[in-house]
Protein backbone atom coordinates (compact mmCIF):
# COMPACT_ATOMS: atom_id res chain seq x y z
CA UNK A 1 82.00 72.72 113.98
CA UNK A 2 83.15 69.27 112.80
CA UNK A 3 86.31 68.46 111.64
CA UNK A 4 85.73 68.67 107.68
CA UNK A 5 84.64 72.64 108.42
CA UNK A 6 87.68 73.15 110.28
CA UNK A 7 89.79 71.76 107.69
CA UNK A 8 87.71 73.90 105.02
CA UNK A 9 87.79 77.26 106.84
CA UNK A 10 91.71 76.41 107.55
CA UNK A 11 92.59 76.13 103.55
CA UNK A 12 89.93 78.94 103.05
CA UNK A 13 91.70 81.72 105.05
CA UNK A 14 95.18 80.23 104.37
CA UNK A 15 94.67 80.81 101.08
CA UNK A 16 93.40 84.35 101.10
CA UNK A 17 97.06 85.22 103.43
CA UNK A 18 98.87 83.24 100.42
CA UNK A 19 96.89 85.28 97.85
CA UNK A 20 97.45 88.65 99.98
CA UNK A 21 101.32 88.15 99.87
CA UNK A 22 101.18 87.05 96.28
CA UNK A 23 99.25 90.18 95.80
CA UNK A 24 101.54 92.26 97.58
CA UNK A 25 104.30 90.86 95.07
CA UNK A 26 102.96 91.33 92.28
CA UNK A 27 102.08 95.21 92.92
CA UNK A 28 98.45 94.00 92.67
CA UNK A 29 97.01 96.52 95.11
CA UNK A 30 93.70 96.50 94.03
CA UNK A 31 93.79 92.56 94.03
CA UNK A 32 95.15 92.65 97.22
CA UNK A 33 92.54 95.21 98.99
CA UNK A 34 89.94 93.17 98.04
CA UNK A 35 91.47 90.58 100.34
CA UNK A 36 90.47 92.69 103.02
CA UNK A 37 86.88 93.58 104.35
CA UNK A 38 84.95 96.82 103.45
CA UNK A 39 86.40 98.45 107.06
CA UNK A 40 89.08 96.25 107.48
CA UNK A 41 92.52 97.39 109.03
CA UNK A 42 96.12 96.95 108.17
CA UNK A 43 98.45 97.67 110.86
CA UNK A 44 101.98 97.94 109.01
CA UNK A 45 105.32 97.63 111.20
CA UNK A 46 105.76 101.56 109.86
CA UNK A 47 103.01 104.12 109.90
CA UNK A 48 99.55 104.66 110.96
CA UNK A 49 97.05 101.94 110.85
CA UNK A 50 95.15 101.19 107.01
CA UNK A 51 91.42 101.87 107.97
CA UNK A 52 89.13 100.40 104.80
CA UNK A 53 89.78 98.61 101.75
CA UNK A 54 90.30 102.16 100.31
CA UNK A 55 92.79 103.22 102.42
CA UNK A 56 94.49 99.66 101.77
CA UNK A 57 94.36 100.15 97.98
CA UNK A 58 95.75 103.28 97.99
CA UNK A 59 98.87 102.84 99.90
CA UNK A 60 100.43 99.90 98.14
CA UNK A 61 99.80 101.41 94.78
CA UNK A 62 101.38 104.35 96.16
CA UNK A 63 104.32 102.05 96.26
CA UNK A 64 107.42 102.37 94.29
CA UNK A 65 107.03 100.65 90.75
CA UNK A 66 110.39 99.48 90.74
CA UNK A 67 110.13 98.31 94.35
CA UNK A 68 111.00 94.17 93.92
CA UNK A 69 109.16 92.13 97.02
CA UNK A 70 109.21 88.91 98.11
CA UNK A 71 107.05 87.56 100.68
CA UNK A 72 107.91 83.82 102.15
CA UNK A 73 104.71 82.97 104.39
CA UNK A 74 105.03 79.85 106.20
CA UNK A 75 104.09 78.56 109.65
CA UNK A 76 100.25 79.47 109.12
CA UNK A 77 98.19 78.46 112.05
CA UNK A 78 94.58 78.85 111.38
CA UNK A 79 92.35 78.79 114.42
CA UNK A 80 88.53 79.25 113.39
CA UNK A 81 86.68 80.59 116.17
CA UNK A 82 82.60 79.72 114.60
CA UNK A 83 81.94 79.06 111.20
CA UNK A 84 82.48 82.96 110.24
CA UNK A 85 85.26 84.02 112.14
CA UNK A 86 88.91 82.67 112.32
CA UNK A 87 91.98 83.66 113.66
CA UNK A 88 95.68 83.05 112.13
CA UNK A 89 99.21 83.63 112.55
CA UNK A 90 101.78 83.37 109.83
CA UNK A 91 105.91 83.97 109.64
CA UNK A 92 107.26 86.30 106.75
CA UNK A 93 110.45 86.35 105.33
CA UNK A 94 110.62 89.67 103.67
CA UNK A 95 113.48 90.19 100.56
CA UNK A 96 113.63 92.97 98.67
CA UNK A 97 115.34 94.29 95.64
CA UNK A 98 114.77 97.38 92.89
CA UNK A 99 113.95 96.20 89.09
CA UNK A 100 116.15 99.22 88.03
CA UNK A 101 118.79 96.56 89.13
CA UNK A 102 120.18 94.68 86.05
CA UNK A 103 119.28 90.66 86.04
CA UNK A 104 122.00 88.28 85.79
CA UNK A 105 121.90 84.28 85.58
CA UNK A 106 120.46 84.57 89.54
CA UNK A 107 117.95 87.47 89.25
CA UNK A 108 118.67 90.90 90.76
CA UNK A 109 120.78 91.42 93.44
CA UNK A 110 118.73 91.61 96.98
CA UNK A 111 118.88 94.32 99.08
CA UNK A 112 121.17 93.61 102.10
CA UNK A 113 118.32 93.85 104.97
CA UNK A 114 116.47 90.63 104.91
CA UNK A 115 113.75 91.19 107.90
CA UNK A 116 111.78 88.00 109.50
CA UNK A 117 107.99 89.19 110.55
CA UNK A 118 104.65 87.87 111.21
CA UNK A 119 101.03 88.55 110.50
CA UNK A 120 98.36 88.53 113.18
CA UNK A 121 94.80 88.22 111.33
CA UNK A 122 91.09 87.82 111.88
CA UNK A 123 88.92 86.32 108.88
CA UNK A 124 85.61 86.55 108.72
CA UNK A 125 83.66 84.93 106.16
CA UNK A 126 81.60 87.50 103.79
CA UNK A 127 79.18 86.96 100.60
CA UNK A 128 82.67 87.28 98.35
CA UNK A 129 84.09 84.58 100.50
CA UNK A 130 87.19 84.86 103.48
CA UNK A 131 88.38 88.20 103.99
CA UNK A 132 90.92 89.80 106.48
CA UNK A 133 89.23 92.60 108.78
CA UNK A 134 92.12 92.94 110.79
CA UNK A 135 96.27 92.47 110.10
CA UNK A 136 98.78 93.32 112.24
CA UNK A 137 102.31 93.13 110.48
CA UNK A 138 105.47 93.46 112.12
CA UNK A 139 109.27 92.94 112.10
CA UNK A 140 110.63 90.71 114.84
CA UNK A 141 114.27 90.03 113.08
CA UNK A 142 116.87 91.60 110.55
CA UNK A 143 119.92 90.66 108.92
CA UNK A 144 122.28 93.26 107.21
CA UNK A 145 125.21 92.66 105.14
């Protein structure tokens, strides 16, 4: 590979982990399973392993309506492997907060555990463009108030 497909595979898969945790936020689970391959797998911090887009769809829009996230990714390192395969790691500040919560002049309050994670993926490049077929999530820090 030569440096301008580097660079392009880099902001291609950096933007579908931006557009996952947008997703995520949003409580766009459909829009966020189809960030993932056909048989990809989410490994969350808590609970057995998301095998398929399916199974991915279904358990964030299982979530919570009122459940408030907010995903900070930063630090993404992109490493592409070949021209159809990639490899990146990314850090997550997690807040959370409940929409049942009334707004003031600075939002909702937060919920006192703010946890700092990361996400371990492989992207692979398909017809519909860079998907994740594998994501492992988990916490490596927590604050409580």
């Amino acid at each position: 590979m030569n440096e301008l497909e580097r660079l392009t595979i880099t902001a291609a898969c950096r933007d579908v982990i931006h557009r996952g945790a947008a997703a995520v936020d949003a409580n766009d689970a459909d829009g966020f399973a189809a960030l993932f391959t056909e048989d990809g797998v989410l490994e969350r911090p808590s609970g057995a392993p998301l095998q398929g887009r399916e199974a991915v769809r279904q358990a964030y829009a299982a979530r919570a309506p009122e459940r408030i996230t907010r995903h900070l990714v930063t630090n993404t390192l992109v490493e592409p492997d070949s021209p159809t395969e990639a490899r990146a790691t990314s850090l997550v500040l997690l807040w959370g907060g409940n929409a049942k919560d009334e707004a003031g002049p600075y939002g909702r309050p937060a919920e006192p555990r703010q946890m700092v994670g990361e996400f371990h993926d492989v992207l692979v490049r398909t017809d519909q463009g860079w998907r994740i077929a594998r994501r492992r999530a988990l916490f490596v820090l927590h604050a409580s108030h």
